[in-house]
PDB file of N, CA and C in Angstrom:
ATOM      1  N   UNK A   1      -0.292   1.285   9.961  1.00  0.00           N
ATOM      2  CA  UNK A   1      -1.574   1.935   9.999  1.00  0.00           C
ATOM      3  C   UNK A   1      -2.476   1.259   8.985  1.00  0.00           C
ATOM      4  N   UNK A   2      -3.907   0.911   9.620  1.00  0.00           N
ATOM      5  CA  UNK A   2      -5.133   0.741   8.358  1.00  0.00           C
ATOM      6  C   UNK A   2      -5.750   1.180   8.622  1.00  0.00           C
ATOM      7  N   UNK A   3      -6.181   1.440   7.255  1.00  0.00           N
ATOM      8  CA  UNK A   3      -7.547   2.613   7.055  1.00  0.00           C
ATOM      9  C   UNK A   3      -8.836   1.399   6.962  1.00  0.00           C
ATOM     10  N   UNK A   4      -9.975   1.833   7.563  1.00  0.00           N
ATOM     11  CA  UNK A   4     -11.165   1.294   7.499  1.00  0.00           C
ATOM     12  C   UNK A   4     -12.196   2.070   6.596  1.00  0.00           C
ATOM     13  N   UNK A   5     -13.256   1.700   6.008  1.00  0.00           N
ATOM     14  CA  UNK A   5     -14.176   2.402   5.262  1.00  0.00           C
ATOM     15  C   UNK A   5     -13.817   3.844   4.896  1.00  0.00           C
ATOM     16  N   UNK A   6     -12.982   3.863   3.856  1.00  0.00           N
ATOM     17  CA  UNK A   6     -12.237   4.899   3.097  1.00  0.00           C
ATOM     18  C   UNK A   6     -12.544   4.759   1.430  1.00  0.00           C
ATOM     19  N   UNK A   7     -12.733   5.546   0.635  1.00  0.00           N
ATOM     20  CA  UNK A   7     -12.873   5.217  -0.542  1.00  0.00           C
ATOM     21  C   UNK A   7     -11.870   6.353  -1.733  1.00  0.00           C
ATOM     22  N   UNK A   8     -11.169   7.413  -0.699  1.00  0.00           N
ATOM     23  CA  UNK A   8     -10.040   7.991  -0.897  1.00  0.00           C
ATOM     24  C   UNK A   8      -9.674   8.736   0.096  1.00  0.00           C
ATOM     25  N   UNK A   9      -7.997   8.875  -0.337  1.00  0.00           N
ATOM     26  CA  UNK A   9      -7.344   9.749   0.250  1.00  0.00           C
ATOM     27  C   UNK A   9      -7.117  11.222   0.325  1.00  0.00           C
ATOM     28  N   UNK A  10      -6.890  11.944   1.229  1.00  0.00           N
ATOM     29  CA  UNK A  10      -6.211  13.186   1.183  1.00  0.00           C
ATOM     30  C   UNK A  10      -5.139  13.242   2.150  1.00  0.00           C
ATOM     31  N   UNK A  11      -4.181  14.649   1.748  1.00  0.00           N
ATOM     32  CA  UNK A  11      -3.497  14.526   2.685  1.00  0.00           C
ATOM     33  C   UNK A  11      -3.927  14.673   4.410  1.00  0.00           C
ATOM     34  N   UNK A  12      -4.572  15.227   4.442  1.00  0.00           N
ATOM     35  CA  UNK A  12      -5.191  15.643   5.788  1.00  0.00           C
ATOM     36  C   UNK A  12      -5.501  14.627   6.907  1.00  0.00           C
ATOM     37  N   UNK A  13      -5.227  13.212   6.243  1.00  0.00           N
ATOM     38  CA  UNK A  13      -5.544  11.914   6.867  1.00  0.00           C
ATOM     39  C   UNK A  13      -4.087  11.513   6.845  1.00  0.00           C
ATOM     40  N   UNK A  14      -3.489  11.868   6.582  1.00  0.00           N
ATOM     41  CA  UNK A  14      -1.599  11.505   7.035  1.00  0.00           C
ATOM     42  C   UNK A  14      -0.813  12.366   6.888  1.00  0.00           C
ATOM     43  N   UNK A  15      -0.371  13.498   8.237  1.00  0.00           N
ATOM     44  CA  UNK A  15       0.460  14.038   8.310  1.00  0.00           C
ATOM     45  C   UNK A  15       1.360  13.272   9.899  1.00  0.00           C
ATOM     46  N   UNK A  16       1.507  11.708   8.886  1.00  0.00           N
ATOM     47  CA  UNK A  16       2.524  11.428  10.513  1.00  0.00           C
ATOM     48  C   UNK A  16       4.121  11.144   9.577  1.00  0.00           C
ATOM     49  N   UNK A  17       4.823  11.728  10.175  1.00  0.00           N
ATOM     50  CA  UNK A  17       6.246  11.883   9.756  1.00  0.00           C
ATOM     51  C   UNK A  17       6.875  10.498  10.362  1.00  0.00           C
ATOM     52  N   UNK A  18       6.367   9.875  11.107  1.00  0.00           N
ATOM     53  CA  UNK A  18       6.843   8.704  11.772  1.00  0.00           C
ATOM     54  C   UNK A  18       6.175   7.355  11.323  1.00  0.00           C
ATOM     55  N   UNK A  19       5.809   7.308  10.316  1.00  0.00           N
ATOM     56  CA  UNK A  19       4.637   6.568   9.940  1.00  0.00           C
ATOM     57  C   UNK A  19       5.202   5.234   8.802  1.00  0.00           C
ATOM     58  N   UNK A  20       5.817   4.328   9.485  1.00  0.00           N
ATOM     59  CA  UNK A  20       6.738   3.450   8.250  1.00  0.00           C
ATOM     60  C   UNK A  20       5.763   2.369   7.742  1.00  0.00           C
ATOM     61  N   UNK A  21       4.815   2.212   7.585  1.00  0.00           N
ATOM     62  CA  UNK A  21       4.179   1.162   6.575  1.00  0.00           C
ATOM     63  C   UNK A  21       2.649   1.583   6.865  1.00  0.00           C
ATOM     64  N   UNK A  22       1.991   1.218   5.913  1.00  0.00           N
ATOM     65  CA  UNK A  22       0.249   1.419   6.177  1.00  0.00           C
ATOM     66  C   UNK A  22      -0.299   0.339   4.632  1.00  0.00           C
ATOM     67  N   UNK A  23      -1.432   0.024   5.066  1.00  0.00           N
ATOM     68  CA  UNK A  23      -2.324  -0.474   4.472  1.00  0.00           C
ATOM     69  C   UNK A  23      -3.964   0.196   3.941  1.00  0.00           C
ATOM     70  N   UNK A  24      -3.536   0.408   2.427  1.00  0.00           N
ATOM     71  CA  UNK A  24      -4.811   0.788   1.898  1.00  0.00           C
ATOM     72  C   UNK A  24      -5.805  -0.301   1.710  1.00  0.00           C
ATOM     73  N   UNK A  25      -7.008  -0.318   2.455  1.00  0.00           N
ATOM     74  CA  UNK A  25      -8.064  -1.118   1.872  1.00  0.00           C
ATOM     75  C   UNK A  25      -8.425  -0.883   0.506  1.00  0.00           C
ATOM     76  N   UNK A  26      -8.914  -2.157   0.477  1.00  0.00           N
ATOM     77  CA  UNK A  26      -9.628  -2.542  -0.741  1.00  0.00           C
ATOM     78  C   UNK A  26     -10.287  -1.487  -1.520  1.00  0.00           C
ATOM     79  N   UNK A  27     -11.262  -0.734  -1.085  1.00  0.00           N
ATOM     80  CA  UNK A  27     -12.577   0.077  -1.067  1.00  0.00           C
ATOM     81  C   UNK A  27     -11.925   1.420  -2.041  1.00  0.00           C
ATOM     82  N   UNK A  28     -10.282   1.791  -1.230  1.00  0.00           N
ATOM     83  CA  UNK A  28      -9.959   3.125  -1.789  1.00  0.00           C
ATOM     84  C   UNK A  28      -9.658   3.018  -3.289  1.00  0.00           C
ATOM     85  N   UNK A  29     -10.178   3.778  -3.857  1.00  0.00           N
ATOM     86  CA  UNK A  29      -9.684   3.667  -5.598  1.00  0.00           C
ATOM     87  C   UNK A  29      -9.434   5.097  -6.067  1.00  0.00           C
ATOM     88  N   UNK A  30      -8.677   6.260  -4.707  1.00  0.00           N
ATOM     89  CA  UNK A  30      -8.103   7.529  -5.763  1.00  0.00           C
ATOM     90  C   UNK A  30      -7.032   7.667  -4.095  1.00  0.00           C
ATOM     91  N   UNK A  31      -6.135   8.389  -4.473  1.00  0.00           N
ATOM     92  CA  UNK A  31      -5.272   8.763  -3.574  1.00  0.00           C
ATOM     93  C   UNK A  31      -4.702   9.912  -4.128  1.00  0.00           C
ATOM     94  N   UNK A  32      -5.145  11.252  -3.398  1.00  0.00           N
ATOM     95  CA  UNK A  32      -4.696  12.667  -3.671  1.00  0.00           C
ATOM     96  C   UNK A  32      -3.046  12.279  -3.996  1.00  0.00           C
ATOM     97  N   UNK A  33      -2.567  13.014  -4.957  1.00  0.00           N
ATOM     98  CA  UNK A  33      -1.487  13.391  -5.287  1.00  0.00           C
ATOM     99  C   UNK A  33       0.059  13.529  -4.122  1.00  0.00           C
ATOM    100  N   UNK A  34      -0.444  14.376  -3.409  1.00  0.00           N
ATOM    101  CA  UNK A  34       0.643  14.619  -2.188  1.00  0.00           C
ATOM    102  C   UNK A  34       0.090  14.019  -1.263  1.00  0.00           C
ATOM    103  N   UNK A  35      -0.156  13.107  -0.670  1.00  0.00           N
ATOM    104  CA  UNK A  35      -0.783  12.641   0.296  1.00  0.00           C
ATOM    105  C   UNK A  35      -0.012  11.942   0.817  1.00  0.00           C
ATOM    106  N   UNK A  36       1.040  11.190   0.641  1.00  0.00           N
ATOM    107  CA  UNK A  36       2.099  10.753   1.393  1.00  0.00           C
ATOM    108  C   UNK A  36       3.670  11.232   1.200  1.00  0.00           C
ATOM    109  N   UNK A  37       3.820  13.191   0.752  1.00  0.00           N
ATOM    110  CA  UNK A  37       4.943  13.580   0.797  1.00  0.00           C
ATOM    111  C   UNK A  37       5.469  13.766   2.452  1.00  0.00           C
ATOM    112  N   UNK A  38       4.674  13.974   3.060  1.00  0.00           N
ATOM    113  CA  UNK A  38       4.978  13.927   4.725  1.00  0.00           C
ATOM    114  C   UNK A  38       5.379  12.666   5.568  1.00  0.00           C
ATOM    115  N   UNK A  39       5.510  11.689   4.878  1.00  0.00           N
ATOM    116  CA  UNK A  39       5.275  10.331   4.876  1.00  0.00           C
ATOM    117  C   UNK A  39       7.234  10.098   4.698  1.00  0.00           C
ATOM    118  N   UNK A  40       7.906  10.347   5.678  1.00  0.00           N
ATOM    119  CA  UNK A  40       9.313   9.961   5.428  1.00  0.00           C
ATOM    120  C   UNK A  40       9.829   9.360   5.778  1.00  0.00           C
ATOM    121  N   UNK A  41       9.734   8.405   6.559  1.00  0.00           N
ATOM    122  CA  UNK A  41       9.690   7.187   7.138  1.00  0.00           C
ATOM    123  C   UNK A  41       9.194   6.126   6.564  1.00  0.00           C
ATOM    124  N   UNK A  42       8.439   6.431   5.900  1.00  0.00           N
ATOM    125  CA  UNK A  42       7.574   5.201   5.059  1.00  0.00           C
ATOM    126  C   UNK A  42       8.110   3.944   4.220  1.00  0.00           C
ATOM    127  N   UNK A  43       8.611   2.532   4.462  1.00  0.00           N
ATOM    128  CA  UNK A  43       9.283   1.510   3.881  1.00  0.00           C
ATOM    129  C   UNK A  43       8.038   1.506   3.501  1.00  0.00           C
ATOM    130  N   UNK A  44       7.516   0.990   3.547  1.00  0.00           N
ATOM    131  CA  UNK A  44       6.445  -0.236   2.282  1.00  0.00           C
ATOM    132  C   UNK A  44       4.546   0.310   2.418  1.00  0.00           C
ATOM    133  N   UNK A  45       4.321  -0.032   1.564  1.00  0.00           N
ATOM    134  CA  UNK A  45       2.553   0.530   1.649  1.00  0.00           C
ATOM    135  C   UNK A  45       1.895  -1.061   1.063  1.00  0.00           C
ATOM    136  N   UNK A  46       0.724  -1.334   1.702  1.00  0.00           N
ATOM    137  CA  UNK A  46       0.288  -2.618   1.223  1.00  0.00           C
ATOM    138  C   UNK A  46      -0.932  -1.968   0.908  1.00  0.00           C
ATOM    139  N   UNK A  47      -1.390  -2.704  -1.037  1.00  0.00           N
ATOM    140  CA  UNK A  47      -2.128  -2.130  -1.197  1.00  0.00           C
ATOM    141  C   UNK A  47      -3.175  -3.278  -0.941  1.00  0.00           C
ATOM    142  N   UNK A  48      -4.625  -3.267  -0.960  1.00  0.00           N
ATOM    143  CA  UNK A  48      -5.588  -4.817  -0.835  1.00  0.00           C
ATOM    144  C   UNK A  48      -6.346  -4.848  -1.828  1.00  0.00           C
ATOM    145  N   UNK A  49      -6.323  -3.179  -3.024  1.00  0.00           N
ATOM    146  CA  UNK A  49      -7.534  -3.829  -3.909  1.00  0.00           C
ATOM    147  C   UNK A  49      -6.903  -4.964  -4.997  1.00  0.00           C
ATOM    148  N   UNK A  50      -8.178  -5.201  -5.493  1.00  0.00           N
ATOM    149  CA  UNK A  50      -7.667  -6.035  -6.676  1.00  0.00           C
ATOM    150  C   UNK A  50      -7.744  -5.128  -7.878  1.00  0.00           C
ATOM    151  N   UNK A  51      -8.102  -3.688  -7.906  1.00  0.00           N
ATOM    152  CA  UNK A  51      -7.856  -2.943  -9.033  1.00  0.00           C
ATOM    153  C   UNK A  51      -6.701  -2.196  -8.674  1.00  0.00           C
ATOM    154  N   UNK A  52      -5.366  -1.472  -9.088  1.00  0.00           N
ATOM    155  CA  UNK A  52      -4.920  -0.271  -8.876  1.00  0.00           C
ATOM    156  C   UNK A  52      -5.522   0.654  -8.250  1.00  0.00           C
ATOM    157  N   UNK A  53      -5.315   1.277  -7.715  1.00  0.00           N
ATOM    158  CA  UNK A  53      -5.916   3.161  -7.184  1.00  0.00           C
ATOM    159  C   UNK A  53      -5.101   3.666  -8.162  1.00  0.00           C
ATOM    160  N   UNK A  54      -5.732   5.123  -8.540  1.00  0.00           N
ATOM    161  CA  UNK A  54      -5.557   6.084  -8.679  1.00  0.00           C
ATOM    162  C   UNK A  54      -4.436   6.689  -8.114  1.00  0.00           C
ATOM    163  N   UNK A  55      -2.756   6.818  -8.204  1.00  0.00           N
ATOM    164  CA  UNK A  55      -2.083   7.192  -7.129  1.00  0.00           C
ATOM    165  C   UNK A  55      -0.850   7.987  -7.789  1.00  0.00           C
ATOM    166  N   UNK A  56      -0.320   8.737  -7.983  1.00  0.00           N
ATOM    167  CA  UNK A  56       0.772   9.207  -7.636  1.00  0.00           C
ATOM    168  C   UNK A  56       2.108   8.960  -6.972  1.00  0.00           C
ATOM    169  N   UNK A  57       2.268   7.590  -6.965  1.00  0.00           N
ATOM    170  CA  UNK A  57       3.378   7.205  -6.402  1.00  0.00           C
ATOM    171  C   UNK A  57       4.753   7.974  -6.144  1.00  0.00           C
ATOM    172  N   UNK A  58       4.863   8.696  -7.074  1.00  0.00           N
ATOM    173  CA  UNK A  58       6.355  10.163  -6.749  1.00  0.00           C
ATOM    174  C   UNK A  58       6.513  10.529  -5.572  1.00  0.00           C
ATOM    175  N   UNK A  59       5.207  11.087  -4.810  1.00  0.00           N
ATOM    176  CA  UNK A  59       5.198  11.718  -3.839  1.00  0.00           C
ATOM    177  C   UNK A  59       5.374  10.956  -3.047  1.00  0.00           C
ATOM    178  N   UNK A  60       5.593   9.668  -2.521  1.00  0.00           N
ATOM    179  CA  UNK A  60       6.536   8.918  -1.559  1.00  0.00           C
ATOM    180  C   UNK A  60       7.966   9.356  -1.529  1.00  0.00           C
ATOM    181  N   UNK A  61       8.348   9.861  -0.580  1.00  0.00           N
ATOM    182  CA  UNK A  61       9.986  10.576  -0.205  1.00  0.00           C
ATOM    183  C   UNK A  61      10.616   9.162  -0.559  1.00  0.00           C
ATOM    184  N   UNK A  62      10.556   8.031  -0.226  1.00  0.00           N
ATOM    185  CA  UNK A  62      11.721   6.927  -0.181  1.00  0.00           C
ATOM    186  C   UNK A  62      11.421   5.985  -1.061  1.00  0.00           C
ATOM    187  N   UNK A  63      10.402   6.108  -1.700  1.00  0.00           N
ATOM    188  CA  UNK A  63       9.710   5.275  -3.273  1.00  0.00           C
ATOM    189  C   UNK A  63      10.767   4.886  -4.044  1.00  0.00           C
ATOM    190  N   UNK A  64      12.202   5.668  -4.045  1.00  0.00           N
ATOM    191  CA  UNK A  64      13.417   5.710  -4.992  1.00  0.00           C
ATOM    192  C   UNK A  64      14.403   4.408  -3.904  1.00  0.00           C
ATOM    193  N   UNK A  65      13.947   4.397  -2.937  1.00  0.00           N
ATOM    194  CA  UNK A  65      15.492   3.619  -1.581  1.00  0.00           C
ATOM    195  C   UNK A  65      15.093   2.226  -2.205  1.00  0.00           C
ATOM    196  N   UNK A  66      16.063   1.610  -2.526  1.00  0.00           N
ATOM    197  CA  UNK A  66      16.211   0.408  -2.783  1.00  0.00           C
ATOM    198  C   UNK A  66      15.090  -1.039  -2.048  1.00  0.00           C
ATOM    199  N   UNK A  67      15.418  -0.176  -0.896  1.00  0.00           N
ATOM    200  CA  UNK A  67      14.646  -1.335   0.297  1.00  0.00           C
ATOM    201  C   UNK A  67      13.374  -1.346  -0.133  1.00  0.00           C
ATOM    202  N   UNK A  68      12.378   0.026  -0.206  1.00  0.00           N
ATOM    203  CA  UNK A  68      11.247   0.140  -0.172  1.00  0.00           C
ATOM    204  C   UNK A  68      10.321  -0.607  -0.886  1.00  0.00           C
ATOM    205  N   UNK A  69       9.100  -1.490   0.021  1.00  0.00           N
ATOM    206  CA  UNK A  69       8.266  -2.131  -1.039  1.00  0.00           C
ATOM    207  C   UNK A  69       6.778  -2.184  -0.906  1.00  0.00           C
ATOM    208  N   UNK A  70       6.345  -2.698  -2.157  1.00  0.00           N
ATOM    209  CA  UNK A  70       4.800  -2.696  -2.195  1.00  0.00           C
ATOM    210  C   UNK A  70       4.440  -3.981  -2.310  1.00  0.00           C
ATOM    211  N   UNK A  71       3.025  -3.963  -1.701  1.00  0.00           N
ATOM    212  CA  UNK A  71       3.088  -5.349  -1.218  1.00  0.00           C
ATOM    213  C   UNK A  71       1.173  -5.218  -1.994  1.00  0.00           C
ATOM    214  N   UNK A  72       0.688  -5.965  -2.547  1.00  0.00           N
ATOM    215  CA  UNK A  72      -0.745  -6.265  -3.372  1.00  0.00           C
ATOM    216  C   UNK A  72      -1.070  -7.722  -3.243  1.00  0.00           C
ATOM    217  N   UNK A  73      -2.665  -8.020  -3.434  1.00  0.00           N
ATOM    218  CA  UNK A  73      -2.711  -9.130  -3.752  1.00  0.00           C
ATOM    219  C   UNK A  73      -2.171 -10.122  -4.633  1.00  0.00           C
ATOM    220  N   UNK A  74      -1.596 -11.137  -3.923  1.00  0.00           N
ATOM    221  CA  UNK A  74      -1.920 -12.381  -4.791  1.00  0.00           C
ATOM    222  C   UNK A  74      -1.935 -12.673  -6.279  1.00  0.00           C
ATOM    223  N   UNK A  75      -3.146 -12.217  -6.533  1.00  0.00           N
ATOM    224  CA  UNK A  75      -4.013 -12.553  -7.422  1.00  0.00           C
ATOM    225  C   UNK A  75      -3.888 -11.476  -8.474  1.00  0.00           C
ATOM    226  N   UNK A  76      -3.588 -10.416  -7.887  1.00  0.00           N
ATOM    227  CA  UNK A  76      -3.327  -9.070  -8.709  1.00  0.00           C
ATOM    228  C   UNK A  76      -2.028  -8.356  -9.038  1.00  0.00           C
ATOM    229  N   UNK A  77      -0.867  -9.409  -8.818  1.00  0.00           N
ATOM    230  CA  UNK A  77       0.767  -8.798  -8.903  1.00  0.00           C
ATOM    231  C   UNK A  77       0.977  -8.327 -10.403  1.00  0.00           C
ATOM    232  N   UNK A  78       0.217  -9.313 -11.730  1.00  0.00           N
ATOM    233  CA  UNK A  78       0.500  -8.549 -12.687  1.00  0.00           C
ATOM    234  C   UNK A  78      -0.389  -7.105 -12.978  1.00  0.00           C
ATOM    235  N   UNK A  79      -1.306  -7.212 -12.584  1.00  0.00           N
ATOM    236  CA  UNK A  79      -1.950  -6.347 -12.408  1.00  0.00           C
ATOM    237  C   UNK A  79      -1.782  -4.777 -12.319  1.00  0.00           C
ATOM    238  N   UNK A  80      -0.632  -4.885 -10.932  1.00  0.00           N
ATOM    239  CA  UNK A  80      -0.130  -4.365 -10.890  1.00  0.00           C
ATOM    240  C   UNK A  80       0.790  -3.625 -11.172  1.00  0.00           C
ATOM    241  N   UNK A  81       1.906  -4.137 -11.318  1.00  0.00           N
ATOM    242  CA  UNK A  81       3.156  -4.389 -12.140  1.00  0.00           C
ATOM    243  C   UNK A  81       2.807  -3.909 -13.651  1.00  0.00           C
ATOM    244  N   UNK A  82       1.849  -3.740 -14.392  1.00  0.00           N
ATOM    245  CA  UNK A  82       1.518  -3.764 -15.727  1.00  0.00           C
ATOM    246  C   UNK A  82       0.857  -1.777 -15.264  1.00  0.00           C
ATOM    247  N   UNK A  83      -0.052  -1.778 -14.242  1.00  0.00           N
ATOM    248  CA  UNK A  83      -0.897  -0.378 -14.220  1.00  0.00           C
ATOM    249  C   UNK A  83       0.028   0.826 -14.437  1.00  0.00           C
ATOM    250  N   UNK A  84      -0.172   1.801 -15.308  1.00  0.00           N
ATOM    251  CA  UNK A  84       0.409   3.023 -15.652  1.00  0.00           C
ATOM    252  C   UNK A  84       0.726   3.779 -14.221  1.00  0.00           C
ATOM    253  N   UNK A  85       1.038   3.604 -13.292  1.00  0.00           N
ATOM    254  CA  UNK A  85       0.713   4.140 -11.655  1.00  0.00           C
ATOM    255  C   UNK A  85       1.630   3.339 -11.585  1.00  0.00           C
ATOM    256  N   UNK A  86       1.979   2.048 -11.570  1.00  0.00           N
ATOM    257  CA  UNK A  86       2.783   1.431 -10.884  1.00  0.00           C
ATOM    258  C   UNK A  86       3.866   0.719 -11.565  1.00  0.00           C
ATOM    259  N   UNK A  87       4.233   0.607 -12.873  1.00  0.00           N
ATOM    260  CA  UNK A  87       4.553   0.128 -13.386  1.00  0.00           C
ATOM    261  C   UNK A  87       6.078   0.321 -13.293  1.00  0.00           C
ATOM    262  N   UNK A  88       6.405   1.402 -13.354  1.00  0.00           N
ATOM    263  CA  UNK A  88       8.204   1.984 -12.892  1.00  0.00           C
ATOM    264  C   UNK A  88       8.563   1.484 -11.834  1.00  0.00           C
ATOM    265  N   UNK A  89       7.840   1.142 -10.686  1.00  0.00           N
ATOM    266  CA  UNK A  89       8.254   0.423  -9.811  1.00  0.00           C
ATOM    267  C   UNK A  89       8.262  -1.479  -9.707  1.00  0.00           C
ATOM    268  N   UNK A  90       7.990  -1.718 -10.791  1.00  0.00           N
ATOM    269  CA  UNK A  90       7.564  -2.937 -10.842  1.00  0.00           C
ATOM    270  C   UNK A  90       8.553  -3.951  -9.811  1.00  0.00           C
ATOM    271  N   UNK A  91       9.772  -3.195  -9.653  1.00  0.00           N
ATOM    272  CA  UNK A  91      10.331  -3.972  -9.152  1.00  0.00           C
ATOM    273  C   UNK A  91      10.394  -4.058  -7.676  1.00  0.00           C
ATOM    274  N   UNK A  92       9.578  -3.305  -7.356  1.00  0.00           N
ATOM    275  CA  UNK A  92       9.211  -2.815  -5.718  1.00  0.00           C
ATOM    276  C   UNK A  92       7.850  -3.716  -5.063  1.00  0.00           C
ATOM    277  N   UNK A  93       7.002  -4.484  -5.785  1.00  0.00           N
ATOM    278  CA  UNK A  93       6.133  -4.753  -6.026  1.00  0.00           C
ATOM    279  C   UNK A  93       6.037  -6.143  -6.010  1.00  0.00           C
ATOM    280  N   UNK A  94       4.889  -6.104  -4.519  1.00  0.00           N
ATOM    281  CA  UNK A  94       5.366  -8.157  -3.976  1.00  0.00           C
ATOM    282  C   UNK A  94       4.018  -8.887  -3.514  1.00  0.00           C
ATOM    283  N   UNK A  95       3.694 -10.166  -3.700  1.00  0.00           N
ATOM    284  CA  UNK A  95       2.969 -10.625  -3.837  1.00  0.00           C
ATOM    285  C   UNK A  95       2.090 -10.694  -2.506  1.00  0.00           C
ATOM    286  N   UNK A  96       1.314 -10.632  -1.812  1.00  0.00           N
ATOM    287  CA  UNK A  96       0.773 -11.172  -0.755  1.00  0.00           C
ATOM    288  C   UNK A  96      -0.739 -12.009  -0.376  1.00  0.00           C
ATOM    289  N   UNK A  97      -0.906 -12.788   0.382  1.00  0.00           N
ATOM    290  CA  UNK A  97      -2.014 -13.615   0.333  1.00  0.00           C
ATOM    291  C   UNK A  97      -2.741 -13.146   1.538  1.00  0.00           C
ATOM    292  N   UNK A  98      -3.592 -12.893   1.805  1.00  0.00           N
ATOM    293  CA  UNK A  98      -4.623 -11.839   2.248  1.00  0.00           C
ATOM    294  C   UNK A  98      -5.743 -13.013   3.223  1.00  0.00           C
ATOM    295  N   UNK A  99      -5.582 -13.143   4.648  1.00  0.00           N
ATOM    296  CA  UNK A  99      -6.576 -13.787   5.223  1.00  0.00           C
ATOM    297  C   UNK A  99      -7.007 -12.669   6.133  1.00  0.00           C
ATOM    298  N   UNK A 100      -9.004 -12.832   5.669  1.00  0.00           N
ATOM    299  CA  UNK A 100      -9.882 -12.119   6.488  1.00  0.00           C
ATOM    300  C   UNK A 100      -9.116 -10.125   6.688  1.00  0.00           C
ATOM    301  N   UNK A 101      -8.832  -9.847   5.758  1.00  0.00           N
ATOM    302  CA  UNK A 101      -8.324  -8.447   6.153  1.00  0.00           C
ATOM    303  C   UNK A 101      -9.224  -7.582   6.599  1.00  0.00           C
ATOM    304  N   UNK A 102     -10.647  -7.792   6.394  1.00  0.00           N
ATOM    305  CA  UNK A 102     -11.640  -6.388   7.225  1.00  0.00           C
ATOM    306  C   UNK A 102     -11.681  -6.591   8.716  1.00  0.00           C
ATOM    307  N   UNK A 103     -11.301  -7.935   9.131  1.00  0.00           N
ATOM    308  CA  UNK A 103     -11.517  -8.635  10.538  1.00  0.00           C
ATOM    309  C   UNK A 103     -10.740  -8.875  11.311  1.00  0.00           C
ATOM    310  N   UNK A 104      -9.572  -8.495  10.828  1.00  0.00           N
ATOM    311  CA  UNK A 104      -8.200  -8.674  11.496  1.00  0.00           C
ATOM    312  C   UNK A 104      -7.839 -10.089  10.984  1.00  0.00           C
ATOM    313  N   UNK A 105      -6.739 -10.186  11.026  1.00  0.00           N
ATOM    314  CA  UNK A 105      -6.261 -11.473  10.632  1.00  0.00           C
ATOM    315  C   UNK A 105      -4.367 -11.755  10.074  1.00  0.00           C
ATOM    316  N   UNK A 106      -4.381 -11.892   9.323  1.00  0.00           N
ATOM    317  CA  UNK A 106      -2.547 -12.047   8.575  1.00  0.00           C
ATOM    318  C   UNK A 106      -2.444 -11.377   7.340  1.00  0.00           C
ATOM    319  N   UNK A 107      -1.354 -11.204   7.004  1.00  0.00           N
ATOM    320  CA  UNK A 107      -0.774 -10.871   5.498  1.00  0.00           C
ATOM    321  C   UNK A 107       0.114 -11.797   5.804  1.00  0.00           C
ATOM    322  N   UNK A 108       0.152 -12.643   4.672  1.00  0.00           N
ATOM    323  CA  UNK A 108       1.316 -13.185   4.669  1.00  0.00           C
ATOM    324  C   UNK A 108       2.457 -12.788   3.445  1.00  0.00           C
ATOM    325  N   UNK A 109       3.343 -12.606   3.079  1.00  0.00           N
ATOM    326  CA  UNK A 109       4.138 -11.503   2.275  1.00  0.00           C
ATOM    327  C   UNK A 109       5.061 -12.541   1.915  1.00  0.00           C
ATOM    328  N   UNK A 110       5.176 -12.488   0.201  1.00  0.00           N
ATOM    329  CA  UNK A 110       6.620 -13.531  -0.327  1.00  0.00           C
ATOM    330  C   UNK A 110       6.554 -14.453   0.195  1.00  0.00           C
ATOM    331  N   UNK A 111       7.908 -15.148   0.979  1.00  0.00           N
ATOM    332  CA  UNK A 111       7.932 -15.970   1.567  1.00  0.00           C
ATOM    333  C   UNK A 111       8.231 -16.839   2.756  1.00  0.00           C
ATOM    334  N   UNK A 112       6.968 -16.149   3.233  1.00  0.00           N
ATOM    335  CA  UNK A 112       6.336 -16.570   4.597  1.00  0.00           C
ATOM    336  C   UNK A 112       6.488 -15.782   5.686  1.00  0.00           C
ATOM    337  N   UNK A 113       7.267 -14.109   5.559  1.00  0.00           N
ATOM    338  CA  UNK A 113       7.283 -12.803   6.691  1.00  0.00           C
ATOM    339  C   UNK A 113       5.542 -13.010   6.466  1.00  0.00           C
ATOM    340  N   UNK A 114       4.861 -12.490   8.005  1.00  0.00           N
ATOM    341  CA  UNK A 114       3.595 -12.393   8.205  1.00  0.00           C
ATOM    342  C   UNK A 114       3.467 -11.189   9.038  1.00  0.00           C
ATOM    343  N   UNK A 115       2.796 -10.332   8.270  1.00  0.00           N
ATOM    344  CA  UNK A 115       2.153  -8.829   8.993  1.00  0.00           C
ATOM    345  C   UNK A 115       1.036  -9.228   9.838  1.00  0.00           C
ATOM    346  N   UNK A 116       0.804  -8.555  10.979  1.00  0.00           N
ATOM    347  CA  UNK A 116      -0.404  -8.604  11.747  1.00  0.00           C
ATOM    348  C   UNK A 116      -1.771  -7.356  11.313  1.00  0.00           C
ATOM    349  N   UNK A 117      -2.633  -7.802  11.068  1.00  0.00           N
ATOM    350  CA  UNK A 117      -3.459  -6.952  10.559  1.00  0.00           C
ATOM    351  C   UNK A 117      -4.420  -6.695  11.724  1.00  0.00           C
ATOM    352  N   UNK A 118      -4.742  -5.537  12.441  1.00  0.00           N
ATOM    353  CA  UNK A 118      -5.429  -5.631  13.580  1.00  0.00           C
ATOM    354  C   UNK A 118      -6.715  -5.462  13.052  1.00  0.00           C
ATOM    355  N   UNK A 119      -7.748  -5.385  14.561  1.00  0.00           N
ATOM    356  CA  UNK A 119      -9.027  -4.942  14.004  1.00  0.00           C
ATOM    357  C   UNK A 119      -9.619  -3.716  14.072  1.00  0.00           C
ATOM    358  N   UNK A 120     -10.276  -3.567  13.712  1.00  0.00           N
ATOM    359  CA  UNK A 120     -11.223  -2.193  13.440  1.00  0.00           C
ATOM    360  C   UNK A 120     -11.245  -1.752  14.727  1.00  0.00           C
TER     361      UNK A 120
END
């Protein structure tokens, strides 16, 4: 799942229980607290800003499963990895290079798995 012109979350915008990966745009910079406890299925969340959001990471049911990962810019892995929000997971937390994401285009992830990013 991607969200288009969003600048936060609530839960009320994801109650899908079947819902294993999504992509926060760039734009969002707060994410309600429980907003992805319904979210149990969920392997990996890709985030696109280059700042942190605002997030609550706990409330991911599978945030703790070994597998599960986060996927950020590039440019912003320490960034990440360093933000009080994300930092316990640091090790969940993976690099990606970002072509044309408002327009559809690729993620390309580590090294060289490629997500399809559709369009609007």
């Amino acid at each position: 799942m991607l969200l288009y012109h969003c600048y936060a979350l609530a839960k009320e915008v994801l109650s899908c229980i079947n819902l294993k990966t999504i992509t926060i745009p760039a734009l969002v910079t707060s994410i309600c607290d429980d907003v992805f406890e319904d979210c149990i299925a969920l392997e990996s969340i890709t985030f696109l800003g280059d700042t942190p959001p605002d997030v609550d990471l706990t409330s991911i049911p599978k945030i703790n499963d070994p597998d599960f990962k986060i996927y950020v810019p590039y440019s912003t892995l320490n960034d990440y990895k360093n933000d009080s929000n994300f930092s316990t997971y640091a090790d969940k937390i993976f690099k990606i290079i970002i072509d044309r994401p408002y327009i559809g285009g690729k993620v390309i992830i580590g090294k060289g798995s490629v997500l399809n990013i559709g369009k609007p």
